[in-house]
Protein backbone atom coordinates (compact mmCIF):
# COMPACT_ATOMS: atom_id res chain seq x y z
CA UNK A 1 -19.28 -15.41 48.61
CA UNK A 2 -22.42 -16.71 46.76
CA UNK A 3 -22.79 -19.17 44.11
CA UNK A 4 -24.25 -17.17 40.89
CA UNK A 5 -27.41 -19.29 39.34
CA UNK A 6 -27.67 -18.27 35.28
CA UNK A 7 -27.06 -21.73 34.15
CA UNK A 8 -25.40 -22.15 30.78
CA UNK A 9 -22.14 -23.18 29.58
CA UNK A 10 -18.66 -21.06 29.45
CA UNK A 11 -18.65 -18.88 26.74
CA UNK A 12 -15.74 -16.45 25.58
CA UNK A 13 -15.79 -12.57 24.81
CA UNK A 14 -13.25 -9.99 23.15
CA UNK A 15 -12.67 -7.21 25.06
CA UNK A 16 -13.79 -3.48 23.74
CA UNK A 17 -12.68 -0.24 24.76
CA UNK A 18 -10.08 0.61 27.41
CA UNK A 19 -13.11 0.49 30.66
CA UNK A 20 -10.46 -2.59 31.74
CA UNK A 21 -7.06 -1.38 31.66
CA UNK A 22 -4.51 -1.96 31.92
CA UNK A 23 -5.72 -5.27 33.42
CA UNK A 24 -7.65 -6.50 30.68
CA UNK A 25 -6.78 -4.78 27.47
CA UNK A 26 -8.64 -4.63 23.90
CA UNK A 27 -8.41 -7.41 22.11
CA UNK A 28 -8.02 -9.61 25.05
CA UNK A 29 -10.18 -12.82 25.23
CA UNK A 30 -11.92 -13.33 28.44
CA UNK A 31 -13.56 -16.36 29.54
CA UNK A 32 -16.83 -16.49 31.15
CA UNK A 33 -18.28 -18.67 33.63
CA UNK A 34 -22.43 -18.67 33.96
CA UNK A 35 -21.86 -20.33 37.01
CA UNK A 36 -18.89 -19.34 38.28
CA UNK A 37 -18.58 -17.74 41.75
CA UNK A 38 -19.66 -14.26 42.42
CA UNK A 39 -17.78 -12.56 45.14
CA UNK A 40 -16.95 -9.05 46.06
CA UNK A 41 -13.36 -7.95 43.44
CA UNK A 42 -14.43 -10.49 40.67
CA UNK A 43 -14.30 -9.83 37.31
CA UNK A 44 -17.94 -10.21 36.17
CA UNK A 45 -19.85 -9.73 33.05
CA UNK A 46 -23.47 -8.27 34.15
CA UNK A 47 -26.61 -6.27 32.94
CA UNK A 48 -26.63 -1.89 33.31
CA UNK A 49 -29.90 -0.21 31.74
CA UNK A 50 -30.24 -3.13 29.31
CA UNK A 51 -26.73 -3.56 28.16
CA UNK A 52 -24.06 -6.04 29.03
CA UNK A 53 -20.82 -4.39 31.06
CA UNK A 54 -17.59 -5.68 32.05
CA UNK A 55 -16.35 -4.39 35.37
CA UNK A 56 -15.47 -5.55 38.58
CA UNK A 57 -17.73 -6.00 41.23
CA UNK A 58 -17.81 -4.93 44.45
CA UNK A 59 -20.25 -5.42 47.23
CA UNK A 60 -20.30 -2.90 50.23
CA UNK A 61 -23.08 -2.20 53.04
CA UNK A 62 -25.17 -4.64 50.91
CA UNK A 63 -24.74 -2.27 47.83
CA UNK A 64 -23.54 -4.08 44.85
CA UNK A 65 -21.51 -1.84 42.66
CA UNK A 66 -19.52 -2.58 39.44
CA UNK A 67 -16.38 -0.73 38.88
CA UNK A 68 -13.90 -0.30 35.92
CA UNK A 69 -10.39 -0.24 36.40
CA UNK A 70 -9.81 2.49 34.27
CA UNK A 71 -10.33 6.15 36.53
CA UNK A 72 -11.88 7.58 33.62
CA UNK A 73 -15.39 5.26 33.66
CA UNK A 74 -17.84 5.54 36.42
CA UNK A 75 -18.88 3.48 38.56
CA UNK A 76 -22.24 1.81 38.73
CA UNK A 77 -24.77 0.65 41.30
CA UNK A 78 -26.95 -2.98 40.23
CA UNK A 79 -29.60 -4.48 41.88
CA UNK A 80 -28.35 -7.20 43.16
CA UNK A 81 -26.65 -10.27 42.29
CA UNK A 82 -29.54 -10.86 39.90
CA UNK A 83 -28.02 -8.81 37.26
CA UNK A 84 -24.73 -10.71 37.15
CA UNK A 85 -24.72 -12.75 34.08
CA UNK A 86 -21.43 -14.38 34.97
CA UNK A 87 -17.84 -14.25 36.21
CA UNK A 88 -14.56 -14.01 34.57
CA UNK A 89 -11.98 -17.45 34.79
CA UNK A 90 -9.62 -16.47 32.02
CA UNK A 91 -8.41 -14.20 29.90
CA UNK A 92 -6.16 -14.51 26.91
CA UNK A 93 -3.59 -12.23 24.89
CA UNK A 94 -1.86 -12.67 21.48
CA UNK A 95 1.37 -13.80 23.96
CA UNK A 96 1.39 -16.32 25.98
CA UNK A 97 2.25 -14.18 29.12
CA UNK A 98 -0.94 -12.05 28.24
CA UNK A 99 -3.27 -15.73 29.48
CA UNK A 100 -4.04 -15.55 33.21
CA UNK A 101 -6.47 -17.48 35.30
CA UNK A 102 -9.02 -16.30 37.90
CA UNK A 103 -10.46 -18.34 40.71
């Protein structure tokens, strides 16, 4: 586990596409910690070829790869750690069943 260093303060996103499902689905609002902590099967918001990308990350043989949860999405490789711009706490529905934390 590794503390990520952006800096900033929580922001919130709406979810696009299906990339997510059927965890996170669109419309969904997803909370975003800069400084949350990164570890291997967060959520994570991060940079790919000069976009931002909502996946989750895992880290293997010191590879750092983000993956959707949908089949039909690749997955990518990052850099490194660098390139995540911050990790998912919360997301919320229209319902309140849809609202679940992550920690």
């Amino acid at each position: 586990m590794t503390e990520n260093k952006c800096g900033g303060e929580i922001f919130a996103l709406q979810v696009l596409g299906d990339s997510m499902s059927p965890e996170f689905n669109e419309g969904h609002i997803i909370i975003i910690d800069p400084n949350g902590l990164v570890k291997s099967g967060s959520y994570v918001l991060a940079m790919y070829q000069g976009e931002y990308i909502f996946r989750q990350l895992r880290l293997e043989d010191e590879h750092f790869w983000l993956q959707p949860l949908n089949a039909h999405y690749p997955t990518v490789e990052i850099t490194g750690l660098g390139d995540v711009k911050g990790v998912i706490v919360q997301r919320a529905g229209k319902n309140r069943r849809e609202h679940k934390q992550y920690v």
